[in-house]
PDB file of N, CA and C in Angstrom:
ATOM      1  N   UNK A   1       3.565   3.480 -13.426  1.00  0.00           N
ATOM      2  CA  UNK A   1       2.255   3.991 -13.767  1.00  0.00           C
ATOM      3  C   UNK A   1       1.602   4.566 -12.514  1.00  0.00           C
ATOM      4  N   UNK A   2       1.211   5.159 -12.743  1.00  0.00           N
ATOM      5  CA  UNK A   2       0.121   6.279 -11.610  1.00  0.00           C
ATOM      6  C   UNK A   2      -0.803   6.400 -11.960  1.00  0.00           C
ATOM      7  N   UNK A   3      -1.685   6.290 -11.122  1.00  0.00           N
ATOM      8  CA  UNK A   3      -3.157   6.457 -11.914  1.00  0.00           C
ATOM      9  C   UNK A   3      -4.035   7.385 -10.255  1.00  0.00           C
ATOM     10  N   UNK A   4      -4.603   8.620 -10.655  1.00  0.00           N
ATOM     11  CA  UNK A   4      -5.224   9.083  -9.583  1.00  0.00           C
ATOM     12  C   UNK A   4      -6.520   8.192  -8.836  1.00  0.00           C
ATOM     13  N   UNK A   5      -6.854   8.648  -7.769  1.00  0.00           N
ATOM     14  CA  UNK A   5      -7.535   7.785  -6.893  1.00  0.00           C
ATOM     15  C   UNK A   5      -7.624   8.459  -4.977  1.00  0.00           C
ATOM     16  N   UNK A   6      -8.496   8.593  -4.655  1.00  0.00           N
ATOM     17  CA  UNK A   6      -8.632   9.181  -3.015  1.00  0.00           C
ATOM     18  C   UNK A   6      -7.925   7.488  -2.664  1.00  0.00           C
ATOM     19  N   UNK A   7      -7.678   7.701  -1.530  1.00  0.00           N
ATOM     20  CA  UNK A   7      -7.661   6.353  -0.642  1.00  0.00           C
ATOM     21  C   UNK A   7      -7.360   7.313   0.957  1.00  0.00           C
ATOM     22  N   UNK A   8      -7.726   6.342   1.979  1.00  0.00           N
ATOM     23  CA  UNK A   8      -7.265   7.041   3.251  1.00  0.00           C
ATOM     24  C   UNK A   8      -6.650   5.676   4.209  1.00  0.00           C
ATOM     25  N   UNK A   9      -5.536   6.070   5.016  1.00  0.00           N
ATOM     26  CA  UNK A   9      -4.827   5.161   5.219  1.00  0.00           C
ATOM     27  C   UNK A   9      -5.230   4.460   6.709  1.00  0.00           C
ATOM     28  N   UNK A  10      -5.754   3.053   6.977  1.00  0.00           N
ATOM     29  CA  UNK A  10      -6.696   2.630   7.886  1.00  0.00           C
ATOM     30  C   UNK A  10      -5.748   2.801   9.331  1.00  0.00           C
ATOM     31  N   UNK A  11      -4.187   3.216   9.012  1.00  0.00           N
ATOM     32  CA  UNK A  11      -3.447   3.317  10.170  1.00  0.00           C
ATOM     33  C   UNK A  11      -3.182   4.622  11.057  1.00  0.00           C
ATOM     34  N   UNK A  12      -3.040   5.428   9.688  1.00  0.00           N
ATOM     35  CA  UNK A  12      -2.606   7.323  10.394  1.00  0.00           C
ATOM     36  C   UNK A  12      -3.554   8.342   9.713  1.00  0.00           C
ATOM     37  N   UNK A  13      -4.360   7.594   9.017  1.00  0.00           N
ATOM     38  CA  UNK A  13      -5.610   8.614   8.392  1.00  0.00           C
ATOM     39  C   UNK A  13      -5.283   9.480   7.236  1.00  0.00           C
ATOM     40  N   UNK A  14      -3.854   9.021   6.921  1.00  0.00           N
ATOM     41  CA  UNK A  14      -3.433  10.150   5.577  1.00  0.00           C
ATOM     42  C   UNK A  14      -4.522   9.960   4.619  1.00  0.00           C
ATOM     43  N   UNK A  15      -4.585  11.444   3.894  1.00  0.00           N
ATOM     44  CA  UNK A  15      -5.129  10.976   2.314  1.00  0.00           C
ATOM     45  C   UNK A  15      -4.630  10.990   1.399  1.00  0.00           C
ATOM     46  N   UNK A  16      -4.324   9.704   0.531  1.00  0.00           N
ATOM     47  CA  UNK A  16      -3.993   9.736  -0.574  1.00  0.00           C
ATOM     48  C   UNK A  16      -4.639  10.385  -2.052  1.00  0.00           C
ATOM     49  N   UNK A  17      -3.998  11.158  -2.662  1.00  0.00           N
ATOM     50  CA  UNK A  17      -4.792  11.236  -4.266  1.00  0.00           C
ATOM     51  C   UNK A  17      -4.265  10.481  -5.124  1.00  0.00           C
ATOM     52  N   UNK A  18      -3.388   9.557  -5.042  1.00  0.00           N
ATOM     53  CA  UNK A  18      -2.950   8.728  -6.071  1.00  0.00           C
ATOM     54  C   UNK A  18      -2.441   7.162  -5.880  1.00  0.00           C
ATOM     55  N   UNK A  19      -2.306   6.280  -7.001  1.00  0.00           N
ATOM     56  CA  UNK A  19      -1.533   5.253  -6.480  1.00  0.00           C
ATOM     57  C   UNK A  19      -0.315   4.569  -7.770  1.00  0.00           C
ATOM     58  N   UNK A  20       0.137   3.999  -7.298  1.00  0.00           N
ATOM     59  CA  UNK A  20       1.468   3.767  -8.249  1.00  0.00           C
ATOM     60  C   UNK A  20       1.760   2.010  -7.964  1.00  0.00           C
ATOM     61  N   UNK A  21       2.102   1.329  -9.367  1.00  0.00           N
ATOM     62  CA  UNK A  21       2.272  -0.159  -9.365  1.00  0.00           C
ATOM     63  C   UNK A  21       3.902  -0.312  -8.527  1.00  0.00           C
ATOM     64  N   UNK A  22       3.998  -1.440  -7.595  1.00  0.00           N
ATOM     65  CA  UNK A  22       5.140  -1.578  -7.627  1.00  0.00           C
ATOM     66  C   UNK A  22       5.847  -2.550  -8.911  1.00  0.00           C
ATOM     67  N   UNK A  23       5.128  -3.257  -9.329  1.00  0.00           N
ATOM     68  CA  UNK A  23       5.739  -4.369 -10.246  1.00  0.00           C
ATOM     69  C   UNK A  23       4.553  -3.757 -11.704  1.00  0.00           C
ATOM     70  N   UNK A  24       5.549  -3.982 -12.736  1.00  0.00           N
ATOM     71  CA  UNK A  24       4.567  -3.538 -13.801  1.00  0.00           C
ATOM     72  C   UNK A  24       3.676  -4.790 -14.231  1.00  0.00           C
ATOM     73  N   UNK A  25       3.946  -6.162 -13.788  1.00  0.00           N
ATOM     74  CA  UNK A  25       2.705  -6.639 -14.186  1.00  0.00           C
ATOM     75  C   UNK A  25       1.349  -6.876 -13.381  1.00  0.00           C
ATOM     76  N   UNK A  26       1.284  -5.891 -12.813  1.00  0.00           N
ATOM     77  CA  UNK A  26      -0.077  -5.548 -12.076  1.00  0.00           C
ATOM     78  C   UNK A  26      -0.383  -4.575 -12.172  1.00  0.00           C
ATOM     79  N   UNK A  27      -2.047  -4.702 -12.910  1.00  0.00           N
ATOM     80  CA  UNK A  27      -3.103  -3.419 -13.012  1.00  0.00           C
ATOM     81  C   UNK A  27      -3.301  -2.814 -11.459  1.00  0.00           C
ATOM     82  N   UNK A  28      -3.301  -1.592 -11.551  1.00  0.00           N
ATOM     83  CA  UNK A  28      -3.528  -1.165 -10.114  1.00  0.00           C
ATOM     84  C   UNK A  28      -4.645  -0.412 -10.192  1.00  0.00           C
ATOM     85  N   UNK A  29      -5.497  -0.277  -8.921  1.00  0.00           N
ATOM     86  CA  UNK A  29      -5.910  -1.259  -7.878  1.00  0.00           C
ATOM     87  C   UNK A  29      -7.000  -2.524  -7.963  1.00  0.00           C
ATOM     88  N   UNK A  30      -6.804  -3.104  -7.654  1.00  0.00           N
ATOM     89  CA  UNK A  30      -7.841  -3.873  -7.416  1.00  0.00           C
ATOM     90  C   UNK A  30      -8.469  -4.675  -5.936  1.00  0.00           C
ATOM     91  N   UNK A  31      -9.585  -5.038  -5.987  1.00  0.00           N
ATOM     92  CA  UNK A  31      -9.451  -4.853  -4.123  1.00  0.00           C
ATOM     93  C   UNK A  31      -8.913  -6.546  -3.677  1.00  0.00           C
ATOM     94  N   UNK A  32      -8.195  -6.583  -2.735  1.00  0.00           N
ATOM     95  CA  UNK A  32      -7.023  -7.405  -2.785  1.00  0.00           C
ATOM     96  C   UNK A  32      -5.649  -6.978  -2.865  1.00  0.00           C
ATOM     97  N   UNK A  33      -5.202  -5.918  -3.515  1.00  0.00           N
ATOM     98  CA  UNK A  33      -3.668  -5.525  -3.935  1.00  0.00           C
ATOM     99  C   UNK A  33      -3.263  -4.840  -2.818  1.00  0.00           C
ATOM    100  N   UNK A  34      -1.767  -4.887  -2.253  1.00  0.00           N
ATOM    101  CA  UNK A  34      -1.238  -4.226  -1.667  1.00  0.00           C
ATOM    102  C   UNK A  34      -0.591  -2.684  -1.615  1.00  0.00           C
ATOM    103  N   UNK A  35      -0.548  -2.060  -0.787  1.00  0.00           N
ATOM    104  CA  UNK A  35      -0.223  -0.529  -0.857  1.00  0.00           C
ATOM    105  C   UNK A  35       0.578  -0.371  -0.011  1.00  0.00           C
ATOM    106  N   UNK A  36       1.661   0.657   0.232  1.00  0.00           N
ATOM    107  CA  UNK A  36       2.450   1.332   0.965  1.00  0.00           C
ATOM    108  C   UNK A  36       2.056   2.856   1.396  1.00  0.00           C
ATOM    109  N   UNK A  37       1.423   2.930   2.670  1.00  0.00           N
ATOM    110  CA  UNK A  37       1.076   4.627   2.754  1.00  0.00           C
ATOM    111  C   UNK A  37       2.050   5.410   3.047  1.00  0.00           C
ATOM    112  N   UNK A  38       1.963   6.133   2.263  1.00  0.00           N
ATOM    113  CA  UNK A  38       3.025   7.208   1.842  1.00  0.00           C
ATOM    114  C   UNK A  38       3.510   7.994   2.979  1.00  0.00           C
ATOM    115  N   UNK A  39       2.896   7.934   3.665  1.00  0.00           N
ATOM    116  CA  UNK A  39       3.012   9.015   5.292  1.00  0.00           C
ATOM    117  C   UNK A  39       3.695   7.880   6.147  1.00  0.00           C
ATOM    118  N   UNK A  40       3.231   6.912   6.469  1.00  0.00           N
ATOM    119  CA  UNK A  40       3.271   6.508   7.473  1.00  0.00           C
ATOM    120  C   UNK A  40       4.691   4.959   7.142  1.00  0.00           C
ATOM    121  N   UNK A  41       4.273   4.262   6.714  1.00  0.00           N
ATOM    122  CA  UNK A  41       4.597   3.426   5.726  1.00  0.00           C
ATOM    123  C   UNK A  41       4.235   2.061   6.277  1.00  0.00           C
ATOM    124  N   UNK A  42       2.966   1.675   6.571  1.00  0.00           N
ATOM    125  CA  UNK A  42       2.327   0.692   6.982  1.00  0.00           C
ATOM    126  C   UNK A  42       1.681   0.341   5.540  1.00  0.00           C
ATOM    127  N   UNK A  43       1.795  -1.240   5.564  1.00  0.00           N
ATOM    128  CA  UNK A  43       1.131  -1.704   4.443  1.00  0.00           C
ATOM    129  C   UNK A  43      -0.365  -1.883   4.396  1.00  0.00           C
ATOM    130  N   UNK A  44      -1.086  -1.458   3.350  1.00  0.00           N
ATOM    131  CA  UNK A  44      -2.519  -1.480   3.662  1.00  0.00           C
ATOM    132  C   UNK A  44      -2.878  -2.536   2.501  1.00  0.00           C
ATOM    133  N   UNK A  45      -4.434  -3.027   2.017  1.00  0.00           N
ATOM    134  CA  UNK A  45      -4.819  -3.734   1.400  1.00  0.00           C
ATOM    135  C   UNK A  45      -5.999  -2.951   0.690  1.00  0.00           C
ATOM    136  N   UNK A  46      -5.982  -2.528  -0.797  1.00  0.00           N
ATOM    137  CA  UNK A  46      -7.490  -1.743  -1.007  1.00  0.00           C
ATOM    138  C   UNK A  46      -8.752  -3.161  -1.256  1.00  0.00           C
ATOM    139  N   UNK A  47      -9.489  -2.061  -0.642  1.00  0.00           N
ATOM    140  CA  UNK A  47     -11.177  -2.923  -0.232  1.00  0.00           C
ATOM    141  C   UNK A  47     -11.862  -1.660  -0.591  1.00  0.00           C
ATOM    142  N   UNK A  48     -12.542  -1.845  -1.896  1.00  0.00           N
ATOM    143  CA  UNK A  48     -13.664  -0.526  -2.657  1.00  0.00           C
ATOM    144  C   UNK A  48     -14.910  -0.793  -1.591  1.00  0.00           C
ATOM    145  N   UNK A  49     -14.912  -1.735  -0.914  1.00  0.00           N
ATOM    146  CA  UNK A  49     -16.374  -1.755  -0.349  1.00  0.00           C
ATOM    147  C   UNK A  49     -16.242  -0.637   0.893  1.00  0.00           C
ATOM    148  N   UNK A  50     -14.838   0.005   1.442  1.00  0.00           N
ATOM    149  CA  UNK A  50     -15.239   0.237   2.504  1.00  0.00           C
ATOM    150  C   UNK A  50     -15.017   2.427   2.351  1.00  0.00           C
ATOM    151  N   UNK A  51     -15.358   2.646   3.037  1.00  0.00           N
ATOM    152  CA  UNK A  51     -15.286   4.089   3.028  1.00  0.00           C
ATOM    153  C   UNK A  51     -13.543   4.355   3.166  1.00  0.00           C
ATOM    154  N   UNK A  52     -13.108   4.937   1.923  1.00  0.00           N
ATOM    155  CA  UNK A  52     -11.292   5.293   2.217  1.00  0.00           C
ATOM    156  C   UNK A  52     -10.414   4.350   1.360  1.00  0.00           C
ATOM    157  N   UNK A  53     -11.274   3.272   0.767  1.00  0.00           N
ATOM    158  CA  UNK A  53     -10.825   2.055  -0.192  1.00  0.00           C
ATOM    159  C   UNK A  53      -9.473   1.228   0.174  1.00  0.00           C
ATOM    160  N   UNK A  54      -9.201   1.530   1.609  1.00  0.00           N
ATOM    161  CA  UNK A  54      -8.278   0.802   2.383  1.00  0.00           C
ATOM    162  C   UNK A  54      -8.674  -0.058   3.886  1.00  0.00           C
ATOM    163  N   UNK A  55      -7.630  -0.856   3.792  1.00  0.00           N
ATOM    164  CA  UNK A  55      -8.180  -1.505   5.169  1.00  0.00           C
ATOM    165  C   UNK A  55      -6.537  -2.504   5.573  1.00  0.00           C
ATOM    166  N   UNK A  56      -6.580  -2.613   6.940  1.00  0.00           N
ATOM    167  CA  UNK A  56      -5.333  -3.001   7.789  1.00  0.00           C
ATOM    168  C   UNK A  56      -5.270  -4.627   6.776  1.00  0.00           C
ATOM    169  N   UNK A  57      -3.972  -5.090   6.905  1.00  0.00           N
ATOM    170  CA  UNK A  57      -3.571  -6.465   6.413  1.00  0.00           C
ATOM    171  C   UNK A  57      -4.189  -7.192   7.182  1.00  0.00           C
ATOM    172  N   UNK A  58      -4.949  -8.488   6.720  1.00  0.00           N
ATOM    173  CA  UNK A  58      -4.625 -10.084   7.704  1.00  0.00           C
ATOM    174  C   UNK A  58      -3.347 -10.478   8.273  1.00  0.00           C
ATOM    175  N   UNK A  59      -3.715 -11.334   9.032  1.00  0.00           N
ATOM    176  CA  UNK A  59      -2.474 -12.016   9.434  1.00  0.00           C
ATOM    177  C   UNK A  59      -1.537 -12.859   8.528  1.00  0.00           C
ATOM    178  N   UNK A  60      -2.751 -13.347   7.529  1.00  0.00           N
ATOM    179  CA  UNK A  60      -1.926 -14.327   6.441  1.00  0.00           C
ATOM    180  C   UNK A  60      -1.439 -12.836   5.694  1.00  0.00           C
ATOM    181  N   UNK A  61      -2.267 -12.193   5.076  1.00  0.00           N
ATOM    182  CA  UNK A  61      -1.860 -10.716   4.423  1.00  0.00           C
ATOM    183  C   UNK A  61      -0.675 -10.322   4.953  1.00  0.00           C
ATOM    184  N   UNK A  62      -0.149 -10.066   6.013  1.00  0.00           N
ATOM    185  CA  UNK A  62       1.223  -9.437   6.549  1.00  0.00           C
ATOM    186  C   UNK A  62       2.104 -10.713   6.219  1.00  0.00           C
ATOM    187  N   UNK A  63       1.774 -11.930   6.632  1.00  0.00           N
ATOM    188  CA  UNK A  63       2.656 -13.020   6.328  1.00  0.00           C
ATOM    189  C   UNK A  63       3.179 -13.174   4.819  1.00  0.00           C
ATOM    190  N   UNK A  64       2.549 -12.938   3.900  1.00  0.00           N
ATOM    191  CA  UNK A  64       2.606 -12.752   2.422  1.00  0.00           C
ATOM    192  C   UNK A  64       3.607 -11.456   2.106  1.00  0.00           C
ATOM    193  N   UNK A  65       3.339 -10.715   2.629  1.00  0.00           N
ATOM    194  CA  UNK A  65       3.707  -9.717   2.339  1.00  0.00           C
ATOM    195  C   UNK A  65       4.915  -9.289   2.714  1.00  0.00           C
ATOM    196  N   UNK A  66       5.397  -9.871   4.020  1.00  0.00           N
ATOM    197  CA  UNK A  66       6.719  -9.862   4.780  1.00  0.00           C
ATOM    198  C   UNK A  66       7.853 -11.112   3.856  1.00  0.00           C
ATOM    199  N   UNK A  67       7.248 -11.930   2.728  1.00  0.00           N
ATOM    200  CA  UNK A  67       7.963 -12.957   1.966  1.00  0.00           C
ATOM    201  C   UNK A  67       7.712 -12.251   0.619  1.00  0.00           C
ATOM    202  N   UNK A  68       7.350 -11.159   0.774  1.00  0.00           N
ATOM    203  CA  UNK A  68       7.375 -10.719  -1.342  1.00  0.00           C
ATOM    204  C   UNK A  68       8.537  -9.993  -1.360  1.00  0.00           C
ATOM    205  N   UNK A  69       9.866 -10.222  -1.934  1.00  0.00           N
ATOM    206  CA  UNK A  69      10.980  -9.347  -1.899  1.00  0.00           C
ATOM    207  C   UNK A  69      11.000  -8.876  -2.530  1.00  0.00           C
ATOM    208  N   UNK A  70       9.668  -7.978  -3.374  1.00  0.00           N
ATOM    209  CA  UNK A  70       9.764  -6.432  -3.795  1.00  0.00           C
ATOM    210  C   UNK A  70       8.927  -5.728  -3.024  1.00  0.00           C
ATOM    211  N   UNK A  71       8.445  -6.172  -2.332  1.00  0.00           N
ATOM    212  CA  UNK A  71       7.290  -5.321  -0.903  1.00  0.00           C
ATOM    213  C   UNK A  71       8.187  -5.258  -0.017  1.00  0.00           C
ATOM    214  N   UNK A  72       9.183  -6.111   0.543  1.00  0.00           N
ATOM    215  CA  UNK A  72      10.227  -5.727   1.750  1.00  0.00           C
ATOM    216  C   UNK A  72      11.068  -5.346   1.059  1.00  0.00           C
ATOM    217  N   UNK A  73      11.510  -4.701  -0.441  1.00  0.00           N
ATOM    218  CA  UNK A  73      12.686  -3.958  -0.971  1.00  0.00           C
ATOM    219  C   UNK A  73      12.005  -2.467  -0.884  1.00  0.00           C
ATOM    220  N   UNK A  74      10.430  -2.689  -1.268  1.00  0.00           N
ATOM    221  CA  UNK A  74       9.871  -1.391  -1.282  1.00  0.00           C
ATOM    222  C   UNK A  74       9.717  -0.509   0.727  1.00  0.00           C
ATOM    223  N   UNK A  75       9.587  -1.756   1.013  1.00  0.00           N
ATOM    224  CA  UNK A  75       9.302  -1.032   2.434  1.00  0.00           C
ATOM    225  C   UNK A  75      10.765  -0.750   3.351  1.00  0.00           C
ATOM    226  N   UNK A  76      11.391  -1.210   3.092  1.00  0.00           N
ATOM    227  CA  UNK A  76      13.230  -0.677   3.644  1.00  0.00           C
ATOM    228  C   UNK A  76      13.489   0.338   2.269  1.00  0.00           C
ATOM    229  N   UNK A  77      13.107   0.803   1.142  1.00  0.00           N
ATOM    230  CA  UNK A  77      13.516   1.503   0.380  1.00  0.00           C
ATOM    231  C   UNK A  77      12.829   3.411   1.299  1.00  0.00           C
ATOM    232  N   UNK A  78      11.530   3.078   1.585  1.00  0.00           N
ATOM    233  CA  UNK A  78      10.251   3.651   2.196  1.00  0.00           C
ATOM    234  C   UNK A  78      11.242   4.206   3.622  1.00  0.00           C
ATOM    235  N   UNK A  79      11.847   3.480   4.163  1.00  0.00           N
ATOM    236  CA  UNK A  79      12.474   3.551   5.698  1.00  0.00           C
ATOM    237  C   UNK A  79      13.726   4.488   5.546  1.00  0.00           C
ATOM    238  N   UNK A  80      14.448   4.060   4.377  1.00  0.00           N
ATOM    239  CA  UNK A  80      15.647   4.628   3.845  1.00  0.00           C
ATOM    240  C   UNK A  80      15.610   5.989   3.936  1.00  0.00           C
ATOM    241  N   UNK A  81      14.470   6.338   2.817  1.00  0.00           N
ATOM    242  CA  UNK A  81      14.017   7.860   2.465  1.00  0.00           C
ATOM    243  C   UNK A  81      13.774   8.420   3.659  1.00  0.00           C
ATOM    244  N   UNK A  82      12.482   8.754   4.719  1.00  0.00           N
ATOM    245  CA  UNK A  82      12.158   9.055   5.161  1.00  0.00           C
ATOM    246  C   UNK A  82      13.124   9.028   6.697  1.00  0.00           C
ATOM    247  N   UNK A  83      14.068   8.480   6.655  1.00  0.00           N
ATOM    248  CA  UNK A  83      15.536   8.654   8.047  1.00  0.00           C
ATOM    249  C   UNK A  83      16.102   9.870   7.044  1.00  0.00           C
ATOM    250  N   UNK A  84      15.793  10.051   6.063  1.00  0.00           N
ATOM    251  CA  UNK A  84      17.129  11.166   5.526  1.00  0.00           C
ATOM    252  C   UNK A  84      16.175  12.393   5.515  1.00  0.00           C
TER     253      UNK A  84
END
């Protein structure tokens, strides 16, 4: 699912117009959920409160996120593409 949306990425400043679920049982976005920026491929966290609806991980946030093995299938999938 895709659903349009601005976002800007709190690491390399890309702008996004869209976003996409990795797992289908999550509504996307909500602020809390994880993202992959498309440019860069740093994981971000959307936060509607802030200007760009993104913002850098926590420490627990990266820790979580480095143990979800469809976020580290998605982010070596992300690494794959972008070497070719």
């Amino acid at each position: 699912m895709t659903e349009d949306m601005n976002t800007i990425c709190p690491w390399c400043g890309y702008h996004h117009n869209a976003v996409s679920a990795v797992r289908t049982d999550i509504d996307i976005p909500d602020d809390g959920d994880t993202t992959l920026c498309f440019n860069c491929g740093s994981w971000c966290i959307f936060d509607s409160s802030l200007d760009g609806g993104l913002r850098k991980p926590t420490l627990a946030e990266r820790d979580s996120i480095n143990h979800d093995d469809d976020l580290v299938k998605l982010g070596n999938a992300w690494k794959t593409v972008k070497r070719q």
